[in-house]
PDB file of N, CA and C in Angstrom:
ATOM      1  N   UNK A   1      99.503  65.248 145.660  1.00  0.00           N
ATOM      2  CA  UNK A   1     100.585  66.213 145.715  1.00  0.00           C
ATOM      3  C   UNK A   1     101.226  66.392 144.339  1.00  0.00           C
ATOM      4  N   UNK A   2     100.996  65.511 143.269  1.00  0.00           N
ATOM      5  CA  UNK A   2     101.854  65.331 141.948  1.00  0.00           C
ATOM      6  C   UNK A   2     101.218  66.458 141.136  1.00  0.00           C
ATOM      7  N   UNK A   3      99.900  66.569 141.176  1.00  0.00           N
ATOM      8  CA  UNK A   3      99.368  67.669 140.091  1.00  0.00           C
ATOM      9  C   UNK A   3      99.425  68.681 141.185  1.00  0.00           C
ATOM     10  N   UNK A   4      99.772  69.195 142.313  1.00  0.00           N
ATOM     11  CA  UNK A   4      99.880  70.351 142.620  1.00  0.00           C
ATOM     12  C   UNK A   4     101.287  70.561 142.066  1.00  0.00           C
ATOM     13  N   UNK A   5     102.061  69.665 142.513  1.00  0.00           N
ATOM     14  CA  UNK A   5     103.438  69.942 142.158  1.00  0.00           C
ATOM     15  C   UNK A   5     103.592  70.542 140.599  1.00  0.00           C
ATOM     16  N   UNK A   6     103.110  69.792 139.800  1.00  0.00           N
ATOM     17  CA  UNK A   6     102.633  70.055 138.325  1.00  0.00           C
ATOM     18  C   UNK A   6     102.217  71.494 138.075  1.00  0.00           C
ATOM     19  N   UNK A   7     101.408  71.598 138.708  1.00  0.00           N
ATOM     20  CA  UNK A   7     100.755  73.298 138.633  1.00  0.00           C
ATOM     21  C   UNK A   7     101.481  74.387 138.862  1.00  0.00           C
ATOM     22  N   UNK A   8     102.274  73.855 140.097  1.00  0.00           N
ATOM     23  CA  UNK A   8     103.216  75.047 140.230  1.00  0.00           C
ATOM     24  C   UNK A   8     104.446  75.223 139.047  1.00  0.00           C
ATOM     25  N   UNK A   9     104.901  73.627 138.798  1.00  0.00           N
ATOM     26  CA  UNK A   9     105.748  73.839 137.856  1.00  0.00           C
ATOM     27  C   UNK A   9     105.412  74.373 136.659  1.00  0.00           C
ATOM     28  N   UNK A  10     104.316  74.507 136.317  1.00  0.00           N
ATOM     29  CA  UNK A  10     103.462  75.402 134.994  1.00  0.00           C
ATOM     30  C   UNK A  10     103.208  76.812 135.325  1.00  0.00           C
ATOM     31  N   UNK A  11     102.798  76.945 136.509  1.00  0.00           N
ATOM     32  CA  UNK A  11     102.820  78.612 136.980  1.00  0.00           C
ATOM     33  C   UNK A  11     104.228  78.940 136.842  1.00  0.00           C
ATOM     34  N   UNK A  12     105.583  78.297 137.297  1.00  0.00           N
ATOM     35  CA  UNK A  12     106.501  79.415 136.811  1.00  0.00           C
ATOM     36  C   UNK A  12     106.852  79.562 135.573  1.00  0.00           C
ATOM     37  N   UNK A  13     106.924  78.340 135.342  1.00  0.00           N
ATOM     38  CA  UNK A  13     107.397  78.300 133.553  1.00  0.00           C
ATOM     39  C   UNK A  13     106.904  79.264 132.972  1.00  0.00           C
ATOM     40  N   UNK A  14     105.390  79.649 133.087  1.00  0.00           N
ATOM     41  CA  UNK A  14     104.821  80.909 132.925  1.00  0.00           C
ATOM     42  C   UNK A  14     105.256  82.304 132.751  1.00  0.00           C
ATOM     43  N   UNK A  15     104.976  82.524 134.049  1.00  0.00           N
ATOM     44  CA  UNK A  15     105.564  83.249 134.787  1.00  0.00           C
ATOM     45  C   UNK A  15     107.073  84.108 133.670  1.00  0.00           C
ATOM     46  N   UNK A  16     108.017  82.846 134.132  1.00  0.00           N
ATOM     47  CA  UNK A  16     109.464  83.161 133.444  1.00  0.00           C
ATOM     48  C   UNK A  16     109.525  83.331 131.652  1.00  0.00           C
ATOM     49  N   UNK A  17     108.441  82.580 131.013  1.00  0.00           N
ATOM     50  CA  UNK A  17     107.946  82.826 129.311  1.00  0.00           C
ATOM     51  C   UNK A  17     107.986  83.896 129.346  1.00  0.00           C
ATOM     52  N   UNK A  18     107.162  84.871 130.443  1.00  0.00           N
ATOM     53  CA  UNK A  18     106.805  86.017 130.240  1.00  0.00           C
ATOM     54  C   UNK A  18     107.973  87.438 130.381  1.00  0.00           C
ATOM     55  N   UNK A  19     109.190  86.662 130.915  1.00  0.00           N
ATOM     56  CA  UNK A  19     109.478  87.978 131.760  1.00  0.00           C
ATOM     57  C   UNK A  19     109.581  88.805 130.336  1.00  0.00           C
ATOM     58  N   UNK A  20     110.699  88.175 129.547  1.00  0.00           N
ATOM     59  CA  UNK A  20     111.408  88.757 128.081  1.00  0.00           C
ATOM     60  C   UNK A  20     110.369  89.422 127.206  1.00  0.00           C
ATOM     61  N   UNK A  21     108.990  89.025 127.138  1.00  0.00           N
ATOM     62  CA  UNK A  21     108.487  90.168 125.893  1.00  0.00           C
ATOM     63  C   UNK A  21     107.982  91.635 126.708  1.00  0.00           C
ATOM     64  N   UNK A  22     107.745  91.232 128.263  1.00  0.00           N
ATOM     65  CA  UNK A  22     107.743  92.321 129.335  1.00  0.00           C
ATOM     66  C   UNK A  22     108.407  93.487 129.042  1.00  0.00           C
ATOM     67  N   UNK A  23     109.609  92.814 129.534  1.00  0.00           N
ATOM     68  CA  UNK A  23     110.968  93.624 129.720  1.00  0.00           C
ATOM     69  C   UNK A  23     111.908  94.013 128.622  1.00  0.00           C
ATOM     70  N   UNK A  24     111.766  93.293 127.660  1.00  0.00           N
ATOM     71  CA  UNK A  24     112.300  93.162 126.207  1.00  0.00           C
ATOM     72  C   UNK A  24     111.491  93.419 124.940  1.00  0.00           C
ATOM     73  N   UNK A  25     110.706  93.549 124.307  1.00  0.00           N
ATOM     74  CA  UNK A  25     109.733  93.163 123.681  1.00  0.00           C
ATOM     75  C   UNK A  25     109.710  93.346 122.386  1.00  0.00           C
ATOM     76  N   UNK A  26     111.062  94.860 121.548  1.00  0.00           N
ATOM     77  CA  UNK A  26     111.458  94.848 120.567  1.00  0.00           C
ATOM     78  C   UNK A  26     112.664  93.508 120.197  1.00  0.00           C
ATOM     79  N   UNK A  27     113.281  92.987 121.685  1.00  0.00           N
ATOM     80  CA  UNK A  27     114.430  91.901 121.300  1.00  0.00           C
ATOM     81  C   UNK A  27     113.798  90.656 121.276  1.00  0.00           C
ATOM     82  N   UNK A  28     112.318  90.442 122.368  1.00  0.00           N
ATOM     83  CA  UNK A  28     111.304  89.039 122.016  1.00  0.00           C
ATOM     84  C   UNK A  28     111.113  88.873 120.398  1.00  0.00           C
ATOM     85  N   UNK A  29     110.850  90.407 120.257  1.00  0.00           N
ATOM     86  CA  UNK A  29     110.163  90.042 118.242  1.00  0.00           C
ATOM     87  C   UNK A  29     111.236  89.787 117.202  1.00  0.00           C
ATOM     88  N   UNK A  30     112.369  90.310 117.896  1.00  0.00           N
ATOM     89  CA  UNK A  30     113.704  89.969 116.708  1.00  0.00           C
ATOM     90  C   UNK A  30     114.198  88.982 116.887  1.00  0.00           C
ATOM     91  N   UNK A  31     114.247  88.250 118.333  1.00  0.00           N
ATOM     92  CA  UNK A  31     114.485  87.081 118.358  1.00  0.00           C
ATOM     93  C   UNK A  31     113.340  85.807 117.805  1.00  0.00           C
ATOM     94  N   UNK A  32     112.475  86.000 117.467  1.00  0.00           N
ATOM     95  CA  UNK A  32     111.155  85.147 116.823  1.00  0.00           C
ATOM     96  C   UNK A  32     111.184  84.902 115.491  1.00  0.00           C
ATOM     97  N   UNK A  33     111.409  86.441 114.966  1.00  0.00           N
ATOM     98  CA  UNK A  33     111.962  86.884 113.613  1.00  0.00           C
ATOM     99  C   UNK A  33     112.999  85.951 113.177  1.00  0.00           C
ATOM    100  N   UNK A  34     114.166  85.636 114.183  1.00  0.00           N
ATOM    101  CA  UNK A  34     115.596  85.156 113.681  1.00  0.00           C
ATOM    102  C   UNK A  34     115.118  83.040 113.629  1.00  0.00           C
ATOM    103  N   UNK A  35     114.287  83.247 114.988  1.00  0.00           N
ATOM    104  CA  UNK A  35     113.877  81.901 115.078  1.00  0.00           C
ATOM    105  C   UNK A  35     113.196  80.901 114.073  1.00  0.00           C
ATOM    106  N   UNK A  36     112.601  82.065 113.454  1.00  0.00           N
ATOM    107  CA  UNK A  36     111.428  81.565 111.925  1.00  0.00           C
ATOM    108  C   UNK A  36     112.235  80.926 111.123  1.00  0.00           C
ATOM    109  N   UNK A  37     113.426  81.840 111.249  1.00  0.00           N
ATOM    110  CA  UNK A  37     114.405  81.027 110.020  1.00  0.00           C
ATOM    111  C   UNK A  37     115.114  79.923 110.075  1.00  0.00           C
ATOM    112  N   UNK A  38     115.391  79.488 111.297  1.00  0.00           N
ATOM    113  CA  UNK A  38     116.052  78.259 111.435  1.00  0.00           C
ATOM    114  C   UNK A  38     115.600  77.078 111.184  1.00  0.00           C
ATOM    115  N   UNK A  39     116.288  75.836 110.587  1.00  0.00           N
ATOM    116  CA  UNK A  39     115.748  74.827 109.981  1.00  0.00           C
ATOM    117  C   UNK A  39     115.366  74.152 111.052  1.00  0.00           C
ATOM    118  N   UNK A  40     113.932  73.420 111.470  1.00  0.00           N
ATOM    119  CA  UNK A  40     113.325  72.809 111.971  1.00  0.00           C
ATOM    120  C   UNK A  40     114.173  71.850 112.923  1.00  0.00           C
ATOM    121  N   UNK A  41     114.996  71.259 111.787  1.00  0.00           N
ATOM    122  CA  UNK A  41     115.765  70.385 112.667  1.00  0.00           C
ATOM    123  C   UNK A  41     116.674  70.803 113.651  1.00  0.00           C
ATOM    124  N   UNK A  42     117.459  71.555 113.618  1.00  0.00           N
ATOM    125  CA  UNK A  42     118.270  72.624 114.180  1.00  0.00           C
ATOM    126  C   UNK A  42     117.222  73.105 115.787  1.00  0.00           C
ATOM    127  N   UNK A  43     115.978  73.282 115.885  1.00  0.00           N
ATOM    128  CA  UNK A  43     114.865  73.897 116.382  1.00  0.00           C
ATOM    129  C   UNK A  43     114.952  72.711 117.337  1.00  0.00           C
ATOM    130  N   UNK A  44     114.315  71.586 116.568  1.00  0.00           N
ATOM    131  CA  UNK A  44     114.103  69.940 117.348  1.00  0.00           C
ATOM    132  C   UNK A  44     115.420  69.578 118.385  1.00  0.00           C
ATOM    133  N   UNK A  45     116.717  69.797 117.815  1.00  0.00           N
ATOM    134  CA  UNK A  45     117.935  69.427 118.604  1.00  0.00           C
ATOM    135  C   UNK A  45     118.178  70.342 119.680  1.00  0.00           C
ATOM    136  N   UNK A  46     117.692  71.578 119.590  1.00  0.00           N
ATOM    137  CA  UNK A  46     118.182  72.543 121.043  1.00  0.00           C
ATOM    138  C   UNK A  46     116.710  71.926 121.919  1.00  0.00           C
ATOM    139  N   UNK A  47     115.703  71.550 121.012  1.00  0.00           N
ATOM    140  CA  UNK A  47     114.527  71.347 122.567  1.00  0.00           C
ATOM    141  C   UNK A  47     114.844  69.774 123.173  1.00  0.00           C
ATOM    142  N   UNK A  48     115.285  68.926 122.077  1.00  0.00           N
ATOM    143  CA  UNK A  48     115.682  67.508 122.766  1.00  0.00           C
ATOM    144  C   UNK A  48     117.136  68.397 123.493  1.00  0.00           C
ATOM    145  N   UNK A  49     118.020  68.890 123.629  1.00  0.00           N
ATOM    146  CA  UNK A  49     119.116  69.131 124.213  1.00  0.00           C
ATOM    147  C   UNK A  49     118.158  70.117 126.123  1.00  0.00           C
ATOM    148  N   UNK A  50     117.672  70.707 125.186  1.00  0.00           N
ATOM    149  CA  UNK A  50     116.914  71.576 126.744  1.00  0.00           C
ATOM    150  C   UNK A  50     116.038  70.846 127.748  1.00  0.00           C
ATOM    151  N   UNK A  51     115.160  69.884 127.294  1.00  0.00           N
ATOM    152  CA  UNK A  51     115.074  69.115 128.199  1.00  0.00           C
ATOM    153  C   UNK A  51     115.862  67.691 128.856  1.00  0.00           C
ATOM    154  N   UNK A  52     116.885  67.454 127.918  1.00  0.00           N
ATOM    155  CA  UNK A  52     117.483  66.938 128.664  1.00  0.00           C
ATOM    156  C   UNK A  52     118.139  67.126 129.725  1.00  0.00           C
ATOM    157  N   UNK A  53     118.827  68.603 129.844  1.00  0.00           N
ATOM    158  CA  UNK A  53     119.740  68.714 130.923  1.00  0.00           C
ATOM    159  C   UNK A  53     118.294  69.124 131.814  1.00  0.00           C
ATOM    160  N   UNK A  54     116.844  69.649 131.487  1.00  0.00           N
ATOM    161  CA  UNK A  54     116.192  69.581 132.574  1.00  0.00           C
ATOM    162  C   UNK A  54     116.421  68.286 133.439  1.00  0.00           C
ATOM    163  N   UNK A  55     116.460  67.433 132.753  1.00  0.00           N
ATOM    164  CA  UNK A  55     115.875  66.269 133.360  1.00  0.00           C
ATOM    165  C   UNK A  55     116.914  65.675 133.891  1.00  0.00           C
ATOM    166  N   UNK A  56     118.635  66.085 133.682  1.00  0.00           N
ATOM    167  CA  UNK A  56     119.497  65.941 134.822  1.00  0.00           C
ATOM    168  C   UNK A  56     119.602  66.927 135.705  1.00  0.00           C
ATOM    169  N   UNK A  57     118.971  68.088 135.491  1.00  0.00           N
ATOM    170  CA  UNK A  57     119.017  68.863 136.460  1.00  0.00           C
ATOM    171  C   UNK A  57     117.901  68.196 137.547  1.00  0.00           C
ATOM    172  N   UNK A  58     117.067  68.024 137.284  1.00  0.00           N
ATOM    173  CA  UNK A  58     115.799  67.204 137.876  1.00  0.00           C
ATOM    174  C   UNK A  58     116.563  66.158 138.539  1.00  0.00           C
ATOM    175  N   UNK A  59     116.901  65.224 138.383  1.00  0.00           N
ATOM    176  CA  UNK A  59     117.599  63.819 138.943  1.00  0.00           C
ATOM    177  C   UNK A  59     118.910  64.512 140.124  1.00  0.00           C
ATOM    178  N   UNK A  60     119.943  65.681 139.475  1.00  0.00           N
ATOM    179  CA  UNK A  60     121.027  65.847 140.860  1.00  0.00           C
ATOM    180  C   UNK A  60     120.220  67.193 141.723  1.00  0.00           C
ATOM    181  N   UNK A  61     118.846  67.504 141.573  1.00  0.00           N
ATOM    182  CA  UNK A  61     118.360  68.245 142.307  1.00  0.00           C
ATOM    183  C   UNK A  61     117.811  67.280 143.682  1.00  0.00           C
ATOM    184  N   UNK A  62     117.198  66.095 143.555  1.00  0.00           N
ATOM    185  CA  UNK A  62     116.215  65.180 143.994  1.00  0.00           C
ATOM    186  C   UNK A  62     117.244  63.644 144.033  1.00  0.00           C
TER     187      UNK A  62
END
């Protein structure tokens, strides 16, 4: 059940990557544009910050 569970959680993640260059696609490229420029580290601290609250969201979901 763990790698189905897995799969699905990769199908939406998907899924949701996609909606913004869909629906958005001149604001996907300006936002990429703006992203290039930010210092790495700056980059590293919002993805350690984003999965963290996944992962309390994960724990008071379950």
């Amino acid at each position: 059940m763990l790698i189905a569970d897995l799969m699905t959680a990769f199908a939406l993640l998907l899924i949701i990557e996609g909606l913004l260059p869909v629906i958005a696609p001149q604001f996907w490229q300006k936002t990429m544009r703006d992203l290039a420029r930010v210092h790495p580290k700056t980059i590293r601290i919002g993805g350690i910050v984003s999965m963290l609250a996944g992962a309390f969201l994960l724990q008071f979901l379950h």
